[in-house]
C-alpha atoms as a PDB file:
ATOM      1  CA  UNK A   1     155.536 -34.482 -82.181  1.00  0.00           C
ATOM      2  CA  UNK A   2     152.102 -33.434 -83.703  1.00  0.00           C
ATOM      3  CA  UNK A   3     149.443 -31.064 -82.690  1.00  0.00           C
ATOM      4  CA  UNK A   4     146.296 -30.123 -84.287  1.00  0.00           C
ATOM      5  CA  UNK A   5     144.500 -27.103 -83.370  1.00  0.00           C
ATOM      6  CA  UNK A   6     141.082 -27.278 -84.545  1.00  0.00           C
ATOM      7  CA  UNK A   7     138.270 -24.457 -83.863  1.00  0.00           C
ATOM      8  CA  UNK A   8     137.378 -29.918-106.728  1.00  0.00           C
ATOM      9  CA  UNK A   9     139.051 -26.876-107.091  1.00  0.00           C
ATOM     10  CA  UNK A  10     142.295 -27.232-109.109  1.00  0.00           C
ATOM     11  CA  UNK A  11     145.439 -27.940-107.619  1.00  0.00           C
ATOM     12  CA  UNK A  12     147.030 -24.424-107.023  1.00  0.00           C
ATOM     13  CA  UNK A  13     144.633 -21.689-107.356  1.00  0.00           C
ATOM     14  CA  UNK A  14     146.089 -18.344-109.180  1.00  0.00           C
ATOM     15  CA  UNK A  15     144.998 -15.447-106.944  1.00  0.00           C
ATOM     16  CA  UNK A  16     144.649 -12.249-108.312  1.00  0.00           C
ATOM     17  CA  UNK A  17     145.230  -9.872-105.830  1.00  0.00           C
ATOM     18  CA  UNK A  18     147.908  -7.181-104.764  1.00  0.00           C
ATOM     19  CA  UNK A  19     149.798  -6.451-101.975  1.00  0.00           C
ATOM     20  CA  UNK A  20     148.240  -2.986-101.574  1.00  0.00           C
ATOM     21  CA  UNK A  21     144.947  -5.539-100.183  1.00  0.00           C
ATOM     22  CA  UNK A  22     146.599  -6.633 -97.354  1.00  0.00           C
ATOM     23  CA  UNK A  23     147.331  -2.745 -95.972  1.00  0.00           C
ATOM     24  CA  UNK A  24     143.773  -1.814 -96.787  1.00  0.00           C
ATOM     25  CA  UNK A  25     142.299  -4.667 -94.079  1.00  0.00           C
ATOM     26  CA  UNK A  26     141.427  -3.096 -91.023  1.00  0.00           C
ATOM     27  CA  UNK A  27     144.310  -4.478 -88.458  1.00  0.00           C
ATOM     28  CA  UNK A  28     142.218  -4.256 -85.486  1.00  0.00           C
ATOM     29  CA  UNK A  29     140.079  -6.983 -87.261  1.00  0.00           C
ATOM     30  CA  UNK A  30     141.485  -9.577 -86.531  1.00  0.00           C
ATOM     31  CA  UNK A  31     140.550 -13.357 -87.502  1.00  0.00           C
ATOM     32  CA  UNK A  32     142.044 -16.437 -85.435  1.00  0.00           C
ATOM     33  CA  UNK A  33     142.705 -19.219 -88.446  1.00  0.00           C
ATOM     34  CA  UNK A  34     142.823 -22.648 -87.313  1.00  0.00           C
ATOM     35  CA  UNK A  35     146.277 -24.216 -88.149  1.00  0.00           C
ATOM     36  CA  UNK A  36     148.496 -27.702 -87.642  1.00  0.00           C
ATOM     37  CA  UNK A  37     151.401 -27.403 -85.377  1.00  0.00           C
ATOM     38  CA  UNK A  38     154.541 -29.211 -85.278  1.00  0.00           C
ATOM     39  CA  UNK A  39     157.364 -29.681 -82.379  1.00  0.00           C
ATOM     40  CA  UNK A  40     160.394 -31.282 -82.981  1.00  0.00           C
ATOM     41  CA  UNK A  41     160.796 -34.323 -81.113  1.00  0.00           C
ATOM     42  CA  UNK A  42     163.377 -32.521 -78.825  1.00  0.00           C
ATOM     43  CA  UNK A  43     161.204 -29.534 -78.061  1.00  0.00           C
ATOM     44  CA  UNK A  44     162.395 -29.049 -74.511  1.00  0.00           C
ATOM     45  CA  UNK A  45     162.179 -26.359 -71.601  1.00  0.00           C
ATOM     46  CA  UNK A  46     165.061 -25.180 -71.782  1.00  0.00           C
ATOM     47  CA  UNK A  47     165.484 -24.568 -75.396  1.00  0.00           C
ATOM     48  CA  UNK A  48     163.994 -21.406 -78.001  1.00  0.00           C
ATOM     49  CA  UNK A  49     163.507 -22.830 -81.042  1.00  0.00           C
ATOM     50  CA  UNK A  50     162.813 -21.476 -84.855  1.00  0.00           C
ATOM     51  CA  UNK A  51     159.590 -21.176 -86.161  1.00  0.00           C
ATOM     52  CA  UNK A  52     158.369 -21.505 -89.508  1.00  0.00           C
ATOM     53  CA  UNK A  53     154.869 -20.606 -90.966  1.00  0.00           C
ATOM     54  CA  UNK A  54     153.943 -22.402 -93.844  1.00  0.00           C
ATOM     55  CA  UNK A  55     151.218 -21.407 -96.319  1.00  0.00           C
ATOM     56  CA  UNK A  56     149.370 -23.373 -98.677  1.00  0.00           C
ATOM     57  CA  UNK A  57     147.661 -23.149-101.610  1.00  0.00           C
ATOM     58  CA  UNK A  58     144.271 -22.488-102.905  1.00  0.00           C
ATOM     59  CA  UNK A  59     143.356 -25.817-103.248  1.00  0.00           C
ATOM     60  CA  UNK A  60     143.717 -26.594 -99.576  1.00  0.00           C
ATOM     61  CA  UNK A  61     141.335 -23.380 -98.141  1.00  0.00           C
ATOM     62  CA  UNK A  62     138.196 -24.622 -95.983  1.00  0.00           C
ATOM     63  CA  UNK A  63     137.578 -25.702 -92.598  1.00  0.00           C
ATOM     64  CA  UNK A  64     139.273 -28.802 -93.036  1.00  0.00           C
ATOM     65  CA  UNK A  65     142.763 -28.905 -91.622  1.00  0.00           C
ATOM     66  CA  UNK A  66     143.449 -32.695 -92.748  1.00  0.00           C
ATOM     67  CA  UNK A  67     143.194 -30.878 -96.792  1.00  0.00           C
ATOM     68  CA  UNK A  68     146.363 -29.085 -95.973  1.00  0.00           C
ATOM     69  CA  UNK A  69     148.472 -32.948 -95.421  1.00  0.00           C
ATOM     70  CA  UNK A  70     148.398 -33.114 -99.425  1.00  0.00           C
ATOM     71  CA  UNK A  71     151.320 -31.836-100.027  1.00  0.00           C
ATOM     72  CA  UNK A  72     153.863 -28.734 -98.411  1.00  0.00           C
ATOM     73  CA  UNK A  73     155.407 -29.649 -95.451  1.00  0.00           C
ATOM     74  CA  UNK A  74     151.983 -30.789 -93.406  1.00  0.00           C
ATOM     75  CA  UNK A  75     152.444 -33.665 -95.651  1.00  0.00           C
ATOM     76  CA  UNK A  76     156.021 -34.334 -94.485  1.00  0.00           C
ATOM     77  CA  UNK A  77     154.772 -34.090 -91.087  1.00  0.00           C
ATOM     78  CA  UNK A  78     152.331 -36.152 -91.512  1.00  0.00           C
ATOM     79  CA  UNK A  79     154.524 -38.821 -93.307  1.00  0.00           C
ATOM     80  CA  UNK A  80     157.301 -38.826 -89.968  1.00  0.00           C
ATOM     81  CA  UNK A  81     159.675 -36.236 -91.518  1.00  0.00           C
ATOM     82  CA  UNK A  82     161.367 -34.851 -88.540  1.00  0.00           C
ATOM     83  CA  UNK A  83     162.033 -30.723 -88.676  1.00  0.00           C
ATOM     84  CA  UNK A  84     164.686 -28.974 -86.477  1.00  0.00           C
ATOM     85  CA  UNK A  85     161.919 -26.408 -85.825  1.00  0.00           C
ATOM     86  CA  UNK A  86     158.297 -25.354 -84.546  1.00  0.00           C
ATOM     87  CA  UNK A  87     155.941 -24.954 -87.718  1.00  0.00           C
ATOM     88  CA  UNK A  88     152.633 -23.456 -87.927  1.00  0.00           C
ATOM     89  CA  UNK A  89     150.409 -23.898 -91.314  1.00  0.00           C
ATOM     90  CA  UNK A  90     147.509 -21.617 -90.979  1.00  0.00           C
ATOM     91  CA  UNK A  91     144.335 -22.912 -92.477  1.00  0.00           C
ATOM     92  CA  UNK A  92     142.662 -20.077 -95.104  1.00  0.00           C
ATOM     93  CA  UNK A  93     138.838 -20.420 -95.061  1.00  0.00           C
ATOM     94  CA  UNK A  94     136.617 -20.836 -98.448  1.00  0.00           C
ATOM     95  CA  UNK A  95     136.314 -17.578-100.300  1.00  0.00           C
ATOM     96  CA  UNK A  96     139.473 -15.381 -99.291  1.00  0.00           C
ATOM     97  CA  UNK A  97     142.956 -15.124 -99.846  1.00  0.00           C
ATOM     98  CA  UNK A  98     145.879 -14.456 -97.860  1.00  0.00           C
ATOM     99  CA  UNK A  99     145.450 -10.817 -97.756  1.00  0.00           C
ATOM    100  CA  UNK A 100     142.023 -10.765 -97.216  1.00  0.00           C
ATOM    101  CA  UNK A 101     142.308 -10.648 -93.150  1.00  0.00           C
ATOM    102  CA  UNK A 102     144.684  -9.823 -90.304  1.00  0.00           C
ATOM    103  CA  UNK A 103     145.350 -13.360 -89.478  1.00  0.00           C
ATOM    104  CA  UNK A 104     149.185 -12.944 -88.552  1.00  0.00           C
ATOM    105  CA  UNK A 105     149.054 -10.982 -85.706  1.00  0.00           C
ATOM    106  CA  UNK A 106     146.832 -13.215 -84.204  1.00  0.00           C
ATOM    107  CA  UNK A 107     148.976 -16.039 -84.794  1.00  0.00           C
ATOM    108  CA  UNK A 108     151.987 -14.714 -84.040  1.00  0.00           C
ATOM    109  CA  UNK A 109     150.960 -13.562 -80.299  1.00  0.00           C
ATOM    110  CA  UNK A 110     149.244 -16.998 -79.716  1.00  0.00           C
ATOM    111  CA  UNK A 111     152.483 -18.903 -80.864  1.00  0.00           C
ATOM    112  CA  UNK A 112     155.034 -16.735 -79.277  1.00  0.00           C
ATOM    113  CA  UNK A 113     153.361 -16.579 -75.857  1.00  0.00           C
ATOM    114  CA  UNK A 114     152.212 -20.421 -75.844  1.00  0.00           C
ATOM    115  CA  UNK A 115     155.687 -21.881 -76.922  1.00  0.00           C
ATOM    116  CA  UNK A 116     159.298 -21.553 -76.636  1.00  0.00           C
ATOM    117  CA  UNK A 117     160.032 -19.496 -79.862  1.00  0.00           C
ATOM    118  CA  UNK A 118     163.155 -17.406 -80.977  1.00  0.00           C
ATOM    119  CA  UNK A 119     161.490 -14.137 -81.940  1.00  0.00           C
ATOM    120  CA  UNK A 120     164.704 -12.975 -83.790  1.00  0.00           C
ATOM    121  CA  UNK A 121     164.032 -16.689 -85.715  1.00  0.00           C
ATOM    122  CA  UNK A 122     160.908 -16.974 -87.486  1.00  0.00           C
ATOM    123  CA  UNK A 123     160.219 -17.239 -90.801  1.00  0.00           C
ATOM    124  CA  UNK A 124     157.526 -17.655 -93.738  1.00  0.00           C
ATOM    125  CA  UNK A 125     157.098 -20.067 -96.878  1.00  0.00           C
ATOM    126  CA  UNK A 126     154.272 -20.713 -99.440  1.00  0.00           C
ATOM    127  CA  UNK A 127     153.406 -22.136-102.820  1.00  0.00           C
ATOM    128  CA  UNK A 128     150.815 -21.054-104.996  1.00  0.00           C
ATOM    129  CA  UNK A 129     148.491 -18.608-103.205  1.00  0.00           C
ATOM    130  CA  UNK A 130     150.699 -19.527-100.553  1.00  0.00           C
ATOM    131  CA  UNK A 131     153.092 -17.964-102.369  1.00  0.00           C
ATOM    132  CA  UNK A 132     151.443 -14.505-102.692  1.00  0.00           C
ATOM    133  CA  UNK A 133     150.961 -14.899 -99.088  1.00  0.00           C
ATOM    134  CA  UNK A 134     154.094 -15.114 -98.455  1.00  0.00           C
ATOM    135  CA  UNK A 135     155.439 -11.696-100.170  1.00  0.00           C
ATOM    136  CA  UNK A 136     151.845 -10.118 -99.167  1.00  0.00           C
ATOM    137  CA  UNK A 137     152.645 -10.368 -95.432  1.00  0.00           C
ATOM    138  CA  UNK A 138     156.249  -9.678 -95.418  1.00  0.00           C
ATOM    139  CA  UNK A 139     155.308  -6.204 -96.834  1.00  0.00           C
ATOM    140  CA  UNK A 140     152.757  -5.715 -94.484  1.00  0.00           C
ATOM    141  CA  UNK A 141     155.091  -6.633 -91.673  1.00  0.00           C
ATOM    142  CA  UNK A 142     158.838  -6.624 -92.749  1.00  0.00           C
ATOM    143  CA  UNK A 143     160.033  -6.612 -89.212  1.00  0.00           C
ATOM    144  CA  UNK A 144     158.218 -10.450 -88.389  1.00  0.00           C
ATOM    145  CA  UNK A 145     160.292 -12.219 -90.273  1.00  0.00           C
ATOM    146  CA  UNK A 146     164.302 -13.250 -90.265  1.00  0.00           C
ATOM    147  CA  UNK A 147     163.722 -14.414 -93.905  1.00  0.00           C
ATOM    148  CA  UNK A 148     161.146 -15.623 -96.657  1.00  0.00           C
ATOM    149  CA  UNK A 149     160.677 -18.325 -99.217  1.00  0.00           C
ATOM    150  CA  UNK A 150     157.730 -17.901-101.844  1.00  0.00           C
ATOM    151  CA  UNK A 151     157.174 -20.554-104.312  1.00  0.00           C
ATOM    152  CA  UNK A 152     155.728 -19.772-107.540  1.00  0.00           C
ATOM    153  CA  UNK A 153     153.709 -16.848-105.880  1.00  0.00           C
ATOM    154  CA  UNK A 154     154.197 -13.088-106.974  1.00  0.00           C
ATOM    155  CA  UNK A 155     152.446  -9.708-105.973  1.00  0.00           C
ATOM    156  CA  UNK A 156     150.271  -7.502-108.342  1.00  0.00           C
ATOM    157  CA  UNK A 157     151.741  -3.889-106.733  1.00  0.00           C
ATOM    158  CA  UNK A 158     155.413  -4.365-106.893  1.00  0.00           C
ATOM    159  CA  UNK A 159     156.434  -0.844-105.533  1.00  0.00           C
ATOM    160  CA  UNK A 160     155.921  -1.536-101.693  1.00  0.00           C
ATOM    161  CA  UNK A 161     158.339  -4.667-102.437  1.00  0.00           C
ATOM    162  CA  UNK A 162     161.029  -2.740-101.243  1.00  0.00           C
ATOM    163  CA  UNK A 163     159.649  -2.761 -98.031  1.00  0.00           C
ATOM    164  CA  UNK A 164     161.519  -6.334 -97.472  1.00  0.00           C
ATOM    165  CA  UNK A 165     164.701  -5.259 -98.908  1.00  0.00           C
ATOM    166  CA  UNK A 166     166.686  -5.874 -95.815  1.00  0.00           C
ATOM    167  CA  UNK A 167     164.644  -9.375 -95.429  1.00  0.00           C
ATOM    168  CA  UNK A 168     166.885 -12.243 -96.870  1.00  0.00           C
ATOM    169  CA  UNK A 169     164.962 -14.110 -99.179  1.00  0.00           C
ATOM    170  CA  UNK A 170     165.297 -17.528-101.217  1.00  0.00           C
ATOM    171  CA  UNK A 171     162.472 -17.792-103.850  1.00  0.00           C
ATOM    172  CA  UNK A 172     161.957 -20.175-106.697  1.00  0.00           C
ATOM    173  CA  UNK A 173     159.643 -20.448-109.886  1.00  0.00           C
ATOM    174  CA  UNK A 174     159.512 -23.009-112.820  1.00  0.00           C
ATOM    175  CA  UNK A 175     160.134 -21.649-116.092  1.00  0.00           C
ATOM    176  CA  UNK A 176     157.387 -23.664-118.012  1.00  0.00           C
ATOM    177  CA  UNK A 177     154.406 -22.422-115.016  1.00  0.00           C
ATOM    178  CA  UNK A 178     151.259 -22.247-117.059  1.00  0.00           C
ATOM    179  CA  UNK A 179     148.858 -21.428-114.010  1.00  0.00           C
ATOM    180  CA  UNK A 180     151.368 -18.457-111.952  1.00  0.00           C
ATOM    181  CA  UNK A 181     153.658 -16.916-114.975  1.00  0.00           C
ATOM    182  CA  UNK A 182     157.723 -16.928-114.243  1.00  0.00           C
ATOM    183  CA  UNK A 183     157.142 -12.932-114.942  1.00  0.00           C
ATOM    184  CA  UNK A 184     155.258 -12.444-111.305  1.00  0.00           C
ATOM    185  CA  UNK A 185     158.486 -13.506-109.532  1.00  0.00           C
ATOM    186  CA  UNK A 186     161.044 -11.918-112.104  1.00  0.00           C
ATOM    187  CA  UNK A 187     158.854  -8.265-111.831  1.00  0.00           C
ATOM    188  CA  UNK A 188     159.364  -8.732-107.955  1.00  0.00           C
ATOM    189  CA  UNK A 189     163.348  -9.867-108.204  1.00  0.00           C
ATOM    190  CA  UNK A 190     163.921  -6.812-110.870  1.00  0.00           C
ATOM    191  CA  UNK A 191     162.618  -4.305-108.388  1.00  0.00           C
ATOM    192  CA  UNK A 192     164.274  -5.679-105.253  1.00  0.00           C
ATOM    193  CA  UNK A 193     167.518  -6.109-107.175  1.00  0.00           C
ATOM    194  CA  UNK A 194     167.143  -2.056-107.880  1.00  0.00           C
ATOM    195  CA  UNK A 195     166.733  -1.343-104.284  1.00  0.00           C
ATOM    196  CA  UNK A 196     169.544  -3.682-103.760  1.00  0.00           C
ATOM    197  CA  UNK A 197     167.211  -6.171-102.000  1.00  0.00           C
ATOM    198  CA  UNK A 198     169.038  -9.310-100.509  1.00  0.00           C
ATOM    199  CA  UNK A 199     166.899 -11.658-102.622  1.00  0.00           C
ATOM    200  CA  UNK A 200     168.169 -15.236-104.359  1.00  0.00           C
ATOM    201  CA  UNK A 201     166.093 -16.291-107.205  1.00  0.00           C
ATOM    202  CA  UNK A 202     166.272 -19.810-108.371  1.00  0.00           C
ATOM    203  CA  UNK A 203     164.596 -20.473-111.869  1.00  0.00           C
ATOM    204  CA  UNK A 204     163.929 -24.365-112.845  1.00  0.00           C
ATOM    205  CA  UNK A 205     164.402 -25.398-115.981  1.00  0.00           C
ATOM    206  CA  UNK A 206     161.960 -27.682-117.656  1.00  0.00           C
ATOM    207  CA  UNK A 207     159.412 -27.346-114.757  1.00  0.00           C
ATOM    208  CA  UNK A 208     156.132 -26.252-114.535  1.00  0.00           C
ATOM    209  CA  UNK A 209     153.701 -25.314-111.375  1.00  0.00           C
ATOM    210  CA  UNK A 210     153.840 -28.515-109.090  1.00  0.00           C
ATOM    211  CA  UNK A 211     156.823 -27.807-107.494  1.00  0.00           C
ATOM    212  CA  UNK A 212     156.158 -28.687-103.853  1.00  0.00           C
ATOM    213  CA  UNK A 213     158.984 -31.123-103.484  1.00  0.00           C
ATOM    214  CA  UNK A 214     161.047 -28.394-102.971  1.00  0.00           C
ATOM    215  CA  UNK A 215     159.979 -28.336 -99.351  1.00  0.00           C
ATOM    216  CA  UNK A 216     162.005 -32.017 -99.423  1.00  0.00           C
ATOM    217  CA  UNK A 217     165.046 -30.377-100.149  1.00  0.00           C
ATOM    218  CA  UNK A 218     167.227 -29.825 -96.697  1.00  0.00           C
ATOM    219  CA  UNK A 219     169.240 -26.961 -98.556  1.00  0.00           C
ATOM    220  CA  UNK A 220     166.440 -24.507 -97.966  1.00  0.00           C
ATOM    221  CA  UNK A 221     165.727 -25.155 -94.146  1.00  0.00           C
ATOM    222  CA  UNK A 222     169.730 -25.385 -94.069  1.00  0.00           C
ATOM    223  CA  UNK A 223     169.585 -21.709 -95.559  1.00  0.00           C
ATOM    224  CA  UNK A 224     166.435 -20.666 -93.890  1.00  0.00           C
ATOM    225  CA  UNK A 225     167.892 -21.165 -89.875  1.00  0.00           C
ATOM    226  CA  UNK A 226     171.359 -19.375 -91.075  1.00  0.00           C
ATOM    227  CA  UNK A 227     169.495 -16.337 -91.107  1.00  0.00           C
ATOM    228  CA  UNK A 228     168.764 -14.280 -87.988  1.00  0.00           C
ATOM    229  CA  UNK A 229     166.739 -10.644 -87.353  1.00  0.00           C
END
């Protein structure tokens, strides 16, 4: 099942930003972000179910939702993949970044109170700027998430990464990336590994930044819903 919730640049945009940017926004400014939502086709009364929040990349930012169906798992969606769980992908408007508002919270409240979600079940991917995204807001709120999966993303201010050691997270970065260096995930892996982080880094041989079929590999949802809060 499909909803849509409505209210060239190249084809991942590099973001340079920290994580320190997302702790300096204001939190009781909050912004609502459009997004797509997906239920699986047994999304019943009875049953909680998993949600993950997806994030794309720069390329896809605007008021647009029908950008974010060009690749990621909208496009899945859209092409009749069928998921074992709810997923939100936010929408982030012309101009900003991931870290540039408090869009979670209001995301999170809408989602949890509108639909059957397991709280102790909900978890957060990206690619690109997607993939700062995703390590930006797990260090601004390590206690949302039962585990994380960046894609070639990384985080300027690697000292609050920490933050997420107890967060189980999966994240993956081709060795030849010309547009997001290897080195922003390896900084991030060295220092969780020191504070004996519970982090899984995959490094992929021969490829380079376009590597959003990942999200067609079953291995990682298979990984992401064994992990629980």
């Amino acid at each position: 099942m499909r909803l849509s919730i409505t209210v060239l640049l190249p084809f991942f945009l590099l973001p340079i930003l920290g994580c320190s940017l997302f702790a300096q926004v204001d939190p009781k400014t909050k912004e609502n972000y459009p997004y797509l939502l997906y239920l699986p086709k047994e999304y019943a009364a009875t049953t909680s179910y998993p949600l993950v929040i997806y994030l794309h990349g720069g390329s896809h930012r605007g008021n647009d939702l029908t950008k974010l169906n060009g690749y990621g798992l909208p496009a899945l969606v859209e092409k009749g993949h069928d998921f074992p769980f709810i997923i939100a992908s936010p929408q982030c408007p012309d101009g900003k970044f991931w870290s540039t508002d408090n869009w979670l919270e209001p995301l999170y409240d809408k989602l949890t109170t509108t639909y059957r979600i397991d709280k102790k079940r909900i978890y957060l991917t990206g690619i690109s700027m997607g993939g700062y995204g995703t390590w930006q807001t797990a260090i601004a709120y390590p206690d949302k998430f039962a585990a994380i999966v960046p894609l070639c993303g990384g985080c300027d201010d690697s000292t609050q990464v920490c933050r997420i050691k107890n967060v189980p997270i999966w994240t993956f970065h081709g060795v030849a990336d010309d547009i997001i260096p290897l080195s922003e995930t390896e900084r991030l892996v060295r220092r969780l590994e020191a504070c004996k982080g519970d982090v899984t880094f995959t490094r992929l041989a021969n490829e380079g930044h376009s590597i959003q079929y990942l999200y067609e590999d079953k291995k990682i949802y298979d990984w992401l819903l064994k992990q629980h809060k």
